[in-house]
N, C-alpha and C. Protein backbone atom coordinates (compact mmCIF):
# COMPACT_ATOMS: atom_id res chain seq x y z
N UNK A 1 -39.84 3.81 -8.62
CA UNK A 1 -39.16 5.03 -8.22
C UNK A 1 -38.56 5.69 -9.46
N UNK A 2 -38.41 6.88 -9.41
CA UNK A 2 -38.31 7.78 -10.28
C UNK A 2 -37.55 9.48 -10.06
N UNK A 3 -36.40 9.54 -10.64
CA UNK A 3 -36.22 10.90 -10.25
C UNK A 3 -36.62 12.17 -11.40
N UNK A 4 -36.85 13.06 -10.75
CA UNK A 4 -37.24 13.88 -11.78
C UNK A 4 -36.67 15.34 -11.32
N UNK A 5 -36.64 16.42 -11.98
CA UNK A 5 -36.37 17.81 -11.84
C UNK A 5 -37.75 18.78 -11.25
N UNK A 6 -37.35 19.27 -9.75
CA UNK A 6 -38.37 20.34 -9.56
C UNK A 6 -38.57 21.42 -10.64
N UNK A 7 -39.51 21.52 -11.31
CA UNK A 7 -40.17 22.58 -12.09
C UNK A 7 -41.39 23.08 -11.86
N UNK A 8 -42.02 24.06 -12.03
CA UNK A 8 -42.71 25.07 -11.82
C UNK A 8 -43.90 24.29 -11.48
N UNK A 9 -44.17 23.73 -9.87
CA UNK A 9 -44.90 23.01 -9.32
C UNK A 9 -45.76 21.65 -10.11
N UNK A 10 -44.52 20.84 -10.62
CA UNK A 10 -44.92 19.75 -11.70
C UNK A 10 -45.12 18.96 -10.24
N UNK A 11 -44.83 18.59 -9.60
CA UNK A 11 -45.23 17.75 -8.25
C UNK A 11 -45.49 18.33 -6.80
N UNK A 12 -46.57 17.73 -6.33
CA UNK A 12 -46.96 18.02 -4.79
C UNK A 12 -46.13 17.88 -3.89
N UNK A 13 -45.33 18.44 -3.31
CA UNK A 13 -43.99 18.36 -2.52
C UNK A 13 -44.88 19.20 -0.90
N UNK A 14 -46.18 19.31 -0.78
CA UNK A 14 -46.56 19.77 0.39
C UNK A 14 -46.66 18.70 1.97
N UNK A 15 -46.39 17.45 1.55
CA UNK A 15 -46.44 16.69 3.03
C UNK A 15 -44.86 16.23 2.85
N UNK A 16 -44.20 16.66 2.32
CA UNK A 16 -42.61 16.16 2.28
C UNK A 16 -41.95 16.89 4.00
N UNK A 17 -41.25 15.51 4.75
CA UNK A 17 -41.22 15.88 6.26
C UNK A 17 -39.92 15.37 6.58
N UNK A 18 -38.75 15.57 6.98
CA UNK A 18 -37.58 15.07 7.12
C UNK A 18 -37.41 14.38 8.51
N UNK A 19 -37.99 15.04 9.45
CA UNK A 19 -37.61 14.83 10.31
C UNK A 19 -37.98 13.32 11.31
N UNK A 20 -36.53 12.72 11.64
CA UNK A 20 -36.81 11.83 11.78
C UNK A 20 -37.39 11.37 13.81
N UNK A 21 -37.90 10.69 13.54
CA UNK A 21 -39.01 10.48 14.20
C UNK A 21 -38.76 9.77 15.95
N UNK A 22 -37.48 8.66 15.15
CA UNK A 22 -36.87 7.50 16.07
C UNK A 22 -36.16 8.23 17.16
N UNK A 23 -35.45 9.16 17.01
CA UNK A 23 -34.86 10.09 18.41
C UNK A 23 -35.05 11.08 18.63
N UNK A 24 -34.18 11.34 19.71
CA UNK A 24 -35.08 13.15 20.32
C UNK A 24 -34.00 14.10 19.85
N UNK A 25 -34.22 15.11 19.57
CA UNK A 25 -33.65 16.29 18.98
C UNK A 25 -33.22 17.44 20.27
N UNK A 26 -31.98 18.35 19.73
CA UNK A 26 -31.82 19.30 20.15
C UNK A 26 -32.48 20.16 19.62
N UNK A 27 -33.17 21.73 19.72
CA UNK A 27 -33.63 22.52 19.18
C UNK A 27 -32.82 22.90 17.56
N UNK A 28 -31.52 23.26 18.09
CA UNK A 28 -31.02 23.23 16.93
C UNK A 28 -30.96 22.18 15.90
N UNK A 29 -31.11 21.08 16.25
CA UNK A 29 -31.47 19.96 15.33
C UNK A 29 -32.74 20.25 14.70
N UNK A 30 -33.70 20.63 15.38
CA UNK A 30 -35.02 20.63 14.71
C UNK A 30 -35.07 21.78 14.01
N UNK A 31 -34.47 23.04 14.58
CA UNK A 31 -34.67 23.91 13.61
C UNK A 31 -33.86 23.67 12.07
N UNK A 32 -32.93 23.05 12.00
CA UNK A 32 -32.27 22.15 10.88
C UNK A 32 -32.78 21.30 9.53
N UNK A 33 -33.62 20.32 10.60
CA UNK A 33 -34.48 19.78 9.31
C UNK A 33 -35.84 20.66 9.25
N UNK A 34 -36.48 21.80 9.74
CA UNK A 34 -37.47 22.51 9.69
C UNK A 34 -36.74 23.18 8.45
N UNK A 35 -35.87 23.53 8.27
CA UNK A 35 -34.85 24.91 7.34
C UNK A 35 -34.93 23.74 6.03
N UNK A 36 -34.76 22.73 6.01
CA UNK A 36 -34.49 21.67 5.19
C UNK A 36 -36.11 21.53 4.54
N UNK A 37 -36.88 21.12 5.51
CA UNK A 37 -38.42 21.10 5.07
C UNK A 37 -38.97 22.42 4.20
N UNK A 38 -38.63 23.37 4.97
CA UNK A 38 -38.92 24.80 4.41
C UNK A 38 -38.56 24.73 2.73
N UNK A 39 -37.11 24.85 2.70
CA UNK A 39 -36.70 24.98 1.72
C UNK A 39 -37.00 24.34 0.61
N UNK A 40 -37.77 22.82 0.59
CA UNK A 40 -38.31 22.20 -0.64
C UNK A 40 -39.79 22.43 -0.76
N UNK A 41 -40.25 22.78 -0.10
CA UNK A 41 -42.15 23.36 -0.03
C UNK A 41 -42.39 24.56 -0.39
N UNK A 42 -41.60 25.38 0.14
CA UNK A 42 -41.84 26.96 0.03
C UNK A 42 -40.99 26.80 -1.42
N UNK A 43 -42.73 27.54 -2.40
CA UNK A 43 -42.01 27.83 -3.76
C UNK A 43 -41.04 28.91 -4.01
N UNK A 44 -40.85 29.94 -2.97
CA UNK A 44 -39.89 31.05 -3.23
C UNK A 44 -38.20 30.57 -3.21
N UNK A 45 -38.25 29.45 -2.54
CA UNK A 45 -37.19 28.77 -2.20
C UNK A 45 -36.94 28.10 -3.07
N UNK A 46 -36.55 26.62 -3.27
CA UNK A 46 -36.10 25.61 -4.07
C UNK A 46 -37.07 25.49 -5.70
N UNK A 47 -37.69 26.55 -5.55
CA UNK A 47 -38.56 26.07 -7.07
C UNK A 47 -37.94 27.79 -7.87
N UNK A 48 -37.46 28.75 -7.24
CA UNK A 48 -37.06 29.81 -7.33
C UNK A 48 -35.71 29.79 -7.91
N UNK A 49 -35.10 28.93 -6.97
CA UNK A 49 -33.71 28.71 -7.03
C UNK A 49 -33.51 27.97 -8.35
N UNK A 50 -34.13 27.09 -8.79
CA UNK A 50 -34.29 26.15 -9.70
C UNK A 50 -34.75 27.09 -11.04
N UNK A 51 -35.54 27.71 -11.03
CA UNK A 51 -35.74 29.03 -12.58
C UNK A 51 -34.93 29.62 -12.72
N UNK A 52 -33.87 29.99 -11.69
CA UNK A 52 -32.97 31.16 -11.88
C UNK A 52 -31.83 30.47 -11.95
N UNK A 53 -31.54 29.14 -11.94
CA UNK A 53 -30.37 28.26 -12.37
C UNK A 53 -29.49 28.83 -11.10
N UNK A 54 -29.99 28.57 -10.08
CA UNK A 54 -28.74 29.01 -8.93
C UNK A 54 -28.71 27.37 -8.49
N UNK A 55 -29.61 26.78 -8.23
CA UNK A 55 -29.64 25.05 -7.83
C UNK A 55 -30.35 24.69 -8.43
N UNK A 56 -30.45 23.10 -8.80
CA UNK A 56 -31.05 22.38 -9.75
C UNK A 56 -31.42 21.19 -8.59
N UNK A 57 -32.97 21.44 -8.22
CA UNK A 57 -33.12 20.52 -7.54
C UNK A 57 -33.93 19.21 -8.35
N UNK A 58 -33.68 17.80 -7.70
CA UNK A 58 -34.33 16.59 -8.21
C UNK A 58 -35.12 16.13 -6.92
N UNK A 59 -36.02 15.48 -7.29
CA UNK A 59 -37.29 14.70 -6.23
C UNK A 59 -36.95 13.13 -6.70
N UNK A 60 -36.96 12.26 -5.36
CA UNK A 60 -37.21 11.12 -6.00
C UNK A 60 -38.84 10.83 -5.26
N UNK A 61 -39.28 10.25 -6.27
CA UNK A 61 -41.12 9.61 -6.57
C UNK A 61 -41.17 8.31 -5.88
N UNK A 62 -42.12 8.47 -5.44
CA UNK A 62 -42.59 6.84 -4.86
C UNK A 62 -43.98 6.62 -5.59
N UNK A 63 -43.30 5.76 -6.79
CA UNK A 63 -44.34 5.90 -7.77
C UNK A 63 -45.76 5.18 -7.39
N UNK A 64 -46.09 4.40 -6.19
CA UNK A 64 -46.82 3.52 -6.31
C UNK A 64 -47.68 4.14 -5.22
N UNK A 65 -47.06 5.12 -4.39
CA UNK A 65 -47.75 5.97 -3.31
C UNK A 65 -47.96 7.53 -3.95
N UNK A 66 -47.70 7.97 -5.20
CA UNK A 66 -47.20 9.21 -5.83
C UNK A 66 -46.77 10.53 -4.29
N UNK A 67 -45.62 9.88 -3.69
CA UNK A 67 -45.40 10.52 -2.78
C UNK A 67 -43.72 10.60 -3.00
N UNK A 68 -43.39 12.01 -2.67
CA UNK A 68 -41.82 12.35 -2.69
C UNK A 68 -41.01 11.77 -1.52
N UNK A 69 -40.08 11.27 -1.97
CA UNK A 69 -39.17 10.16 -0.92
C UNK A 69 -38.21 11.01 -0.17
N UNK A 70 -37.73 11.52 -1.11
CA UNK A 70 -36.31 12.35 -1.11
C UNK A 70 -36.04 13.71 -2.27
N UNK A 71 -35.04 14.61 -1.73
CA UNK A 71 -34.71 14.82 -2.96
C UNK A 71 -33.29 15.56 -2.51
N UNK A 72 -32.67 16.01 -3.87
CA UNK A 72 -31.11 16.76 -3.66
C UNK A 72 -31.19 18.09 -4.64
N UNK A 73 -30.40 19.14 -3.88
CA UNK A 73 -30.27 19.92 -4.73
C UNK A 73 -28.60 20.51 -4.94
N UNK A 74 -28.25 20.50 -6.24
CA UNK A 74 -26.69 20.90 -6.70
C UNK A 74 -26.42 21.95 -7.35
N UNK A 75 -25.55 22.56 -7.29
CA UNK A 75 -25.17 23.61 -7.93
C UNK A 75 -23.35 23.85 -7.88
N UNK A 76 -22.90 24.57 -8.75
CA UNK A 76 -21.43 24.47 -8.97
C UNK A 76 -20.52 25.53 -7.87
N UNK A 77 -19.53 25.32 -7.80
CA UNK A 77 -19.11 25.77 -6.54
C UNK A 77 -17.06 26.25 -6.88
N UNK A 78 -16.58 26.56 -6.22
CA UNK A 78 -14.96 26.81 -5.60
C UNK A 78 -15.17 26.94 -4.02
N UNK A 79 -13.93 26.06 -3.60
CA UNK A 79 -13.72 25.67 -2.34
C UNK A 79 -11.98 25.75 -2.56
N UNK A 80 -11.81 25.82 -1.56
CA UNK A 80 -10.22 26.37 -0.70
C UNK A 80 -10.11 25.02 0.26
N UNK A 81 -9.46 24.76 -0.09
CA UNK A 81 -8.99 23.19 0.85
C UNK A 81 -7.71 23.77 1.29
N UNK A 82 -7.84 22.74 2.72
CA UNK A 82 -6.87 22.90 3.73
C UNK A 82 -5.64 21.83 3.27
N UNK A 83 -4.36 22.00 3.91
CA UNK A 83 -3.65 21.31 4.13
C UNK A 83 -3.85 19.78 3.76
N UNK A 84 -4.80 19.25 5.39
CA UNK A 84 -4.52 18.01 5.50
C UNK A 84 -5.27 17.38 4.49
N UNK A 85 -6.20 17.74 4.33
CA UNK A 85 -7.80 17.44 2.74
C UNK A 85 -6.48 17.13 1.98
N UNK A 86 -6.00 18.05 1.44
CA UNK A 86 -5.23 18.24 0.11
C UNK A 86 -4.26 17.18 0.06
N UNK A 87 -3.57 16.92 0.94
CA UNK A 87 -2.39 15.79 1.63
C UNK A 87 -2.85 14.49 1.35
N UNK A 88 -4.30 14.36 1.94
CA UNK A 88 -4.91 13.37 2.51
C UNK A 88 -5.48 12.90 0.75
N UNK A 89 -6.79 13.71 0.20
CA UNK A 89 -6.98 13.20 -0.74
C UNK A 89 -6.04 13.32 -1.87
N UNK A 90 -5.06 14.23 -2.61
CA UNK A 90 -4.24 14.45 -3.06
C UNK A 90 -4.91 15.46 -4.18
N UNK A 91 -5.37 16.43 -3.67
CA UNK A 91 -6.05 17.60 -4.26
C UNK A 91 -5.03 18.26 -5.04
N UNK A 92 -5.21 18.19 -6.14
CA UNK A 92 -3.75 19.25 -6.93
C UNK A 92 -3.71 20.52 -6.20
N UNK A 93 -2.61 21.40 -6.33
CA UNK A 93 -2.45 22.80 -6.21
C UNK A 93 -1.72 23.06 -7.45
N UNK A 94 -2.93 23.60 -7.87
CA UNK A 94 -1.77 24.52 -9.88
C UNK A 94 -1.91 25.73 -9.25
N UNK A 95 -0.51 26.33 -9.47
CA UNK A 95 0.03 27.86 -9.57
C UNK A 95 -0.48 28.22 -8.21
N UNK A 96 -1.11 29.71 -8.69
CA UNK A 96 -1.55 30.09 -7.28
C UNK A 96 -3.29 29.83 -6.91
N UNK A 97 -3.64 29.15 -8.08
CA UNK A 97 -5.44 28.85 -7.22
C UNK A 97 -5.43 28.30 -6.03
N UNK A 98 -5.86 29.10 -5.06
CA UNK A 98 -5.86 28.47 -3.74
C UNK A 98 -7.77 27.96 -3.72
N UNK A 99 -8.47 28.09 -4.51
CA UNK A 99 -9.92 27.70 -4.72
C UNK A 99 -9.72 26.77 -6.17
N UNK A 100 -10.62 25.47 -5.34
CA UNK A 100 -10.21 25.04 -6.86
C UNK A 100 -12.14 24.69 -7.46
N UNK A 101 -12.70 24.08 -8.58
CA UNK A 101 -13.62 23.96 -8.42
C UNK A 101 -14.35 22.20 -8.02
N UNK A 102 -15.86 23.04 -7.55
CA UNK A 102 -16.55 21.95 -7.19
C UNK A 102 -17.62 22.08 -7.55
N UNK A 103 -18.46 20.42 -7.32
CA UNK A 103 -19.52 20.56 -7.76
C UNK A 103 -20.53 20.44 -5.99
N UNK A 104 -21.66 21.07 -5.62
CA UNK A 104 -21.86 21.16 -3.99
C UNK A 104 -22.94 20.45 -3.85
N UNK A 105 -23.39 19.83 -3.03
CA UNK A 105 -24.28 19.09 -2.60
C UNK A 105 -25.27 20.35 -1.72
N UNK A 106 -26.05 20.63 -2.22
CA UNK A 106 -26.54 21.83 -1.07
C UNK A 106 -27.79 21.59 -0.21
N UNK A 107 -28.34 20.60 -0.84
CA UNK A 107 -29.80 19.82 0.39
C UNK A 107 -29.47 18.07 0.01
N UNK A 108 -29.73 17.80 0.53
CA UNK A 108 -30.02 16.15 0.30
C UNK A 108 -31.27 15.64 1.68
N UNK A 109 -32.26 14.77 1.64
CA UNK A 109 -32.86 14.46 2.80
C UNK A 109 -33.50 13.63 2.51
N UNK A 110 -34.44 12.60 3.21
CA UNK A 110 -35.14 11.81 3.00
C UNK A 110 -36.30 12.28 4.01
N UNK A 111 -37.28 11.61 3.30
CA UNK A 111 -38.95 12.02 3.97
C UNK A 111 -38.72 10.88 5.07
N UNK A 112 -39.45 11.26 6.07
CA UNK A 112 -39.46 10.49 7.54
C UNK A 112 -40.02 9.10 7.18
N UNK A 113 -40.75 8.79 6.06
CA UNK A 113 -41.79 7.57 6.02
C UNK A 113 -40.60 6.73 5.47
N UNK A 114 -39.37 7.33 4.91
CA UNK A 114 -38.21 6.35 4.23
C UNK A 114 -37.32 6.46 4.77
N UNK A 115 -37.50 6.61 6.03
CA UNK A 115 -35.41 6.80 6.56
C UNK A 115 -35.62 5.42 6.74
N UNK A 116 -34.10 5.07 6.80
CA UNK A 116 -33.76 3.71 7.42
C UNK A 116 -34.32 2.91 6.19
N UNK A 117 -33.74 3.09 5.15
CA UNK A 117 -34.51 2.14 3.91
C UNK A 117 -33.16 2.38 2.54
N UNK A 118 -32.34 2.95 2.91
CA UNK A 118 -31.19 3.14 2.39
C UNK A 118 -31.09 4.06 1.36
N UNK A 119 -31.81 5.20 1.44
CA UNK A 119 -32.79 6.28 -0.04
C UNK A 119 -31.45 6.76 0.38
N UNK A 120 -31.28 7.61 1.41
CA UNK A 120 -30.21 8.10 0.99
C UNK A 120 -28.90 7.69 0.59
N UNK A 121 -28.48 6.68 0.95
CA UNK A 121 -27.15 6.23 0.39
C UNK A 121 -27.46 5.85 -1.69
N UNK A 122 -28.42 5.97 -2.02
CA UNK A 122 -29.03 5.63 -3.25
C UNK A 122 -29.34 7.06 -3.63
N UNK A 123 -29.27 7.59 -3.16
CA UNK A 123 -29.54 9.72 -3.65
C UNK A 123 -27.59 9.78 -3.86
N UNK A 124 -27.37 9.75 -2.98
CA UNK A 124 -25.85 10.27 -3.30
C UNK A 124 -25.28 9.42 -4.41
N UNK A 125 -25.86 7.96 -4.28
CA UNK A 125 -24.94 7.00 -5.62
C UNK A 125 -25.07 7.99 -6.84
N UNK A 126 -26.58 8.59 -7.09
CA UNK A 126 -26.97 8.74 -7.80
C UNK A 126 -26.54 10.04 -8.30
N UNK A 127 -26.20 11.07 -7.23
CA UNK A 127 -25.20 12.46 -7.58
C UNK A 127 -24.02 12.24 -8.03
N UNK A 128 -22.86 11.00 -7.19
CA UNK A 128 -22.02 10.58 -7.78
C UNK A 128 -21.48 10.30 -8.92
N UNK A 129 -22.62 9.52 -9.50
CA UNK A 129 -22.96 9.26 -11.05
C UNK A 129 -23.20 10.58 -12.23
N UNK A 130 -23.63 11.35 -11.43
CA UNK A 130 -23.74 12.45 -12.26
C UNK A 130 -22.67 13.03 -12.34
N UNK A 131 -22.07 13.36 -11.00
CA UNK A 131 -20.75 14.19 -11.21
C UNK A 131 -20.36 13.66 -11.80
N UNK A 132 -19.56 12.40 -11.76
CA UNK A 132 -18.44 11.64 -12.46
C UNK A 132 -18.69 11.90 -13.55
N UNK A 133 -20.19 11.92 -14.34
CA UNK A 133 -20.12 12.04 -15.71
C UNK A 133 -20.24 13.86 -15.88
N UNK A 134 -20.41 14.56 -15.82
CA UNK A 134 -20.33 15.80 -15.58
C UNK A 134 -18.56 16.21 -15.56
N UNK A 135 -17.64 15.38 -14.43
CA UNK A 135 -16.33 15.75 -14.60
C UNK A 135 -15.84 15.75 -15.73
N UNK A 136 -16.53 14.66 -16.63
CA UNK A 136 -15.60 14.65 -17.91
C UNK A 136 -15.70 15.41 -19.24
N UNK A 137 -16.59 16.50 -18.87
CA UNK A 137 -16.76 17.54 -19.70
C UNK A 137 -16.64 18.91 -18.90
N UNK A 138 -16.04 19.03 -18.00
CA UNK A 138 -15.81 20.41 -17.61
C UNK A 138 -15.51 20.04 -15.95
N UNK A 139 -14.01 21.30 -15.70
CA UNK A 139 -13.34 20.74 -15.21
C UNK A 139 -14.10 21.08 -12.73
N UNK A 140 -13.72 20.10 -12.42
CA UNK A 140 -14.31 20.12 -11.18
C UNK A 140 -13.74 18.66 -10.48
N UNK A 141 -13.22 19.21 -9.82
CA UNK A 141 -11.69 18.46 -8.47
C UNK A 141 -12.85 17.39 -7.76
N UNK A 142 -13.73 17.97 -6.68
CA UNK A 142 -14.57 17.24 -5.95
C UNK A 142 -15.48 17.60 -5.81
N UNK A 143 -16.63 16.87 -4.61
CA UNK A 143 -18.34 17.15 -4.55
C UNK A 143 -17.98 17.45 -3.27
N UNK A 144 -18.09 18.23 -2.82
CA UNK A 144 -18.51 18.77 -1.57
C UNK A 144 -20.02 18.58 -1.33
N UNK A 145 -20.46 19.10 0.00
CA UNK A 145 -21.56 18.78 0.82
C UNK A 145 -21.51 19.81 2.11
N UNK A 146 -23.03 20.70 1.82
CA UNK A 146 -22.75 21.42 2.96
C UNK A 146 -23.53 20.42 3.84
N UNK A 147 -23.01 20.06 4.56
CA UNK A 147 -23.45 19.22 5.44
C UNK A 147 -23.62 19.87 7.23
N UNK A 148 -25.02 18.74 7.63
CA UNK A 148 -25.62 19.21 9.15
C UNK A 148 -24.05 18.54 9.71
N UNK A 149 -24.18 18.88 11.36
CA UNK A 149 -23.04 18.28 11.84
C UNK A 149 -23.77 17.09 12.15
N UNK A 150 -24.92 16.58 12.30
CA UNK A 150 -25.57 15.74 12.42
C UNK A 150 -25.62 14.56 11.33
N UNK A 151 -25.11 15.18 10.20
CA UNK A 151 -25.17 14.02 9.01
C UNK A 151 -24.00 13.63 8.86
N UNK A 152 -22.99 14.11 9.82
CA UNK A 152 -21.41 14.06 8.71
C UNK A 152 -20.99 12.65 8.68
N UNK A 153 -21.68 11.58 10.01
CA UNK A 153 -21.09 9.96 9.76
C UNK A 153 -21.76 9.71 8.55
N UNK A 154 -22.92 9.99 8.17
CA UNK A 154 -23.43 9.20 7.03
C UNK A 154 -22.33 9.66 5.71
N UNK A 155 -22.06 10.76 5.60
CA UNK A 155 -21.31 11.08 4.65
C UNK A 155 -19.84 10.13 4.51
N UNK A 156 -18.96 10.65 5.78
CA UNK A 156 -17.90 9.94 6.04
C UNK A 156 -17.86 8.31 5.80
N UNK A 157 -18.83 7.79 5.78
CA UNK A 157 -19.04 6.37 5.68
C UNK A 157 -18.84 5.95 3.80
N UNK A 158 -18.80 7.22 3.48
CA UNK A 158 -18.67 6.81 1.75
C UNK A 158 -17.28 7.41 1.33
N UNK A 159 -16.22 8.32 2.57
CA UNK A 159 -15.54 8.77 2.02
C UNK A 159 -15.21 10.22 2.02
N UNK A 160 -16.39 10.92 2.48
CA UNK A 160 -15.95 12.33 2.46
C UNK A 160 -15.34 12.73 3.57
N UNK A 161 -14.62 13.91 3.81
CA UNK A 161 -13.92 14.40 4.72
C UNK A 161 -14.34 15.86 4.89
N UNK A 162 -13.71 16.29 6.03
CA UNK A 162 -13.97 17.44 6.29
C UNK A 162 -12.64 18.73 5.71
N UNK A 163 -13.18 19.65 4.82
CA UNK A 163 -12.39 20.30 3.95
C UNK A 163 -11.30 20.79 4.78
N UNK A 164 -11.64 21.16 6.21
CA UNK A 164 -10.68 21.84 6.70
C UNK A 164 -10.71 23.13 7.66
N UNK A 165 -12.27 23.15 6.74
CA UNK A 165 -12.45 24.64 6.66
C UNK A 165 -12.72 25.46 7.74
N UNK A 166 -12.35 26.84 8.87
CA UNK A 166 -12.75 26.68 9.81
C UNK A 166 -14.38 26.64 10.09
N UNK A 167 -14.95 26.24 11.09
CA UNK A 167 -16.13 26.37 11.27
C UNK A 167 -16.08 26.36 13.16
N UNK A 168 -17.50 26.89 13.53
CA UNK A 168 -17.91 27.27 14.50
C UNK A 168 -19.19 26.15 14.67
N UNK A 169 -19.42 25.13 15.96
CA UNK A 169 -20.60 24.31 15.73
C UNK A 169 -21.68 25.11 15.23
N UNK A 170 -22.39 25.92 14.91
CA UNK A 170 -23.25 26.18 14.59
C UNK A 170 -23.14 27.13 13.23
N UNK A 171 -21.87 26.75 12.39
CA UNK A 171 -21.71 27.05 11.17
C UNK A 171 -21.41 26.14 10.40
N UNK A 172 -21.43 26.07 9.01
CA UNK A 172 -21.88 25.65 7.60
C UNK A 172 -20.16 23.92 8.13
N UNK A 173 -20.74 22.90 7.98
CA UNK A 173 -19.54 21.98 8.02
C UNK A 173 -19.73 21.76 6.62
N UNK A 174 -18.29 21.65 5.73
CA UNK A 174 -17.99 21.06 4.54
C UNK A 174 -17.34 20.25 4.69
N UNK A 175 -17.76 18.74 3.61
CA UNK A 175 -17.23 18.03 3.74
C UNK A 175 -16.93 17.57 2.19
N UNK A 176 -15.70 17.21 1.88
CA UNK A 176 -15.25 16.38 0.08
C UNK A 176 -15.10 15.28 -0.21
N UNK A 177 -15.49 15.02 -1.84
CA UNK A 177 -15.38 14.09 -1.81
C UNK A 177 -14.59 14.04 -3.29
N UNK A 178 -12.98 13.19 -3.79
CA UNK A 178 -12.53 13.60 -5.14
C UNK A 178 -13.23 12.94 -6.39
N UNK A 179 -12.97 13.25 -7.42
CA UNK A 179 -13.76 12.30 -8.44
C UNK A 179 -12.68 11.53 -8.45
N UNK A 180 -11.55 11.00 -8.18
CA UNK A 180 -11.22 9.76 -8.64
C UNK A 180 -11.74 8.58 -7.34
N UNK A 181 -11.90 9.44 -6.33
CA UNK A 181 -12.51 8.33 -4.96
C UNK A 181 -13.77 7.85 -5.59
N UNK A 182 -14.52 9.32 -6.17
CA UNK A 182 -16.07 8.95 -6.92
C UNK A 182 -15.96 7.24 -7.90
N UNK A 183 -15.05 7.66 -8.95
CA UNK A 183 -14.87 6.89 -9.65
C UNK A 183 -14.65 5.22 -9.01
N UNK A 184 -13.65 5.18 -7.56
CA UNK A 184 -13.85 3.72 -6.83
C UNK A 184 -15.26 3.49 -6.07
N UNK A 185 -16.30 4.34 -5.77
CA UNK A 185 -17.25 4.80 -5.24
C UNK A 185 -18.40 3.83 -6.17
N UNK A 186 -18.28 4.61 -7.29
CA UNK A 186 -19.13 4.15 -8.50
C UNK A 186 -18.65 2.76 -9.11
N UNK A 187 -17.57 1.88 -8.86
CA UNK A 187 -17.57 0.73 -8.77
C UNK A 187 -17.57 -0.33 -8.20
N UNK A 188 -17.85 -0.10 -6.66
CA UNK A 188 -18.51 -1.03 -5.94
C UNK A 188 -20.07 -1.00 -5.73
């Protein structure tokens, strides 16, 4: 296995399929990981986004099948945390920034042939790792995650929370995560 950077169709990303298989879906669920599928196949999308430095997406390789497992895409961010976030993780407030910065998780998924094989909890180690080293050259509070409402236990299970922020079920859930949690994160 191998991660690498989407660039200007350096890999076949055309049978990459998220959707998982084992249960039944609401429509809105499916249209979810369809939006998710879309977005790493269709070159106007994630290979677009990636030339124009708006997201920097990575693929992980299944080197022995040359088939894409997973992949994530990040890009830098400001978020407005609520109250209890701020309380809870102990989010500074300097002066009057009520936005502080972040770094965002904006796709993460695994191909249907690897769920249940632990890729994703090994995609996020692996963002983690980056942020953390990324925090220490320029400044950024936490990793957020626009996250499905469908993914948020997997998230929560490492730590993230929900920013606060309002949302409507069928709008954008954010969820954080701080770099010093990263930092206990990255040592177990």
């Amino acid at each position: 296995m191998n991660i690498l950077e989407l660039r200007n169709g350096n890999i076949d990303i055309s049978n990459f399929n998220c959707i998982p298989s084992n249960t039944e879906h609401t429509q809105k669920e499916l249209n979810d990981f369809e939006m998710i599928n879309d977005f790493v196949k269709n070159k106007d999308k994630a290979l677009k986004y990636a030339e124009n430095n708006i997201y920097k997406t990575f693929l992980l390789l299944d080197n022995q099948n040359d088939k894409v497992m997973g992949f994530y895409s990040l890009c830098t961010g400001s978020k407005v945390f609520y109250k209890r976030f701020k309380a809870e993780k102990g989010v500074p407030t300097i002066g009057r920034n009520k936005a502080l910065p972040t770094i965002d998780i904006m796709w993460l998924a695994v191909d249907v042939h690897y769920q249940e094989k632990n890729i994703g909890s090994m995609l996020l180690k692996k963002i983690c790792a980056s942020v953390y080293d990324t925090s220490k050259t320029i400044g950024v509070c936490v990793l957020t995650v626009d996250s499905l409402f469908q993914s948020q236990k997997f998230y929560e299970k490492f730590g993230f929370m929900d920013l606060g922020s309002p949302h409507k079920k069928n709008e954008d859930l954010w969820l954080g995560l701080t770099i010093p949690e990263i930092e206990v994160f990255l040592r177990n």
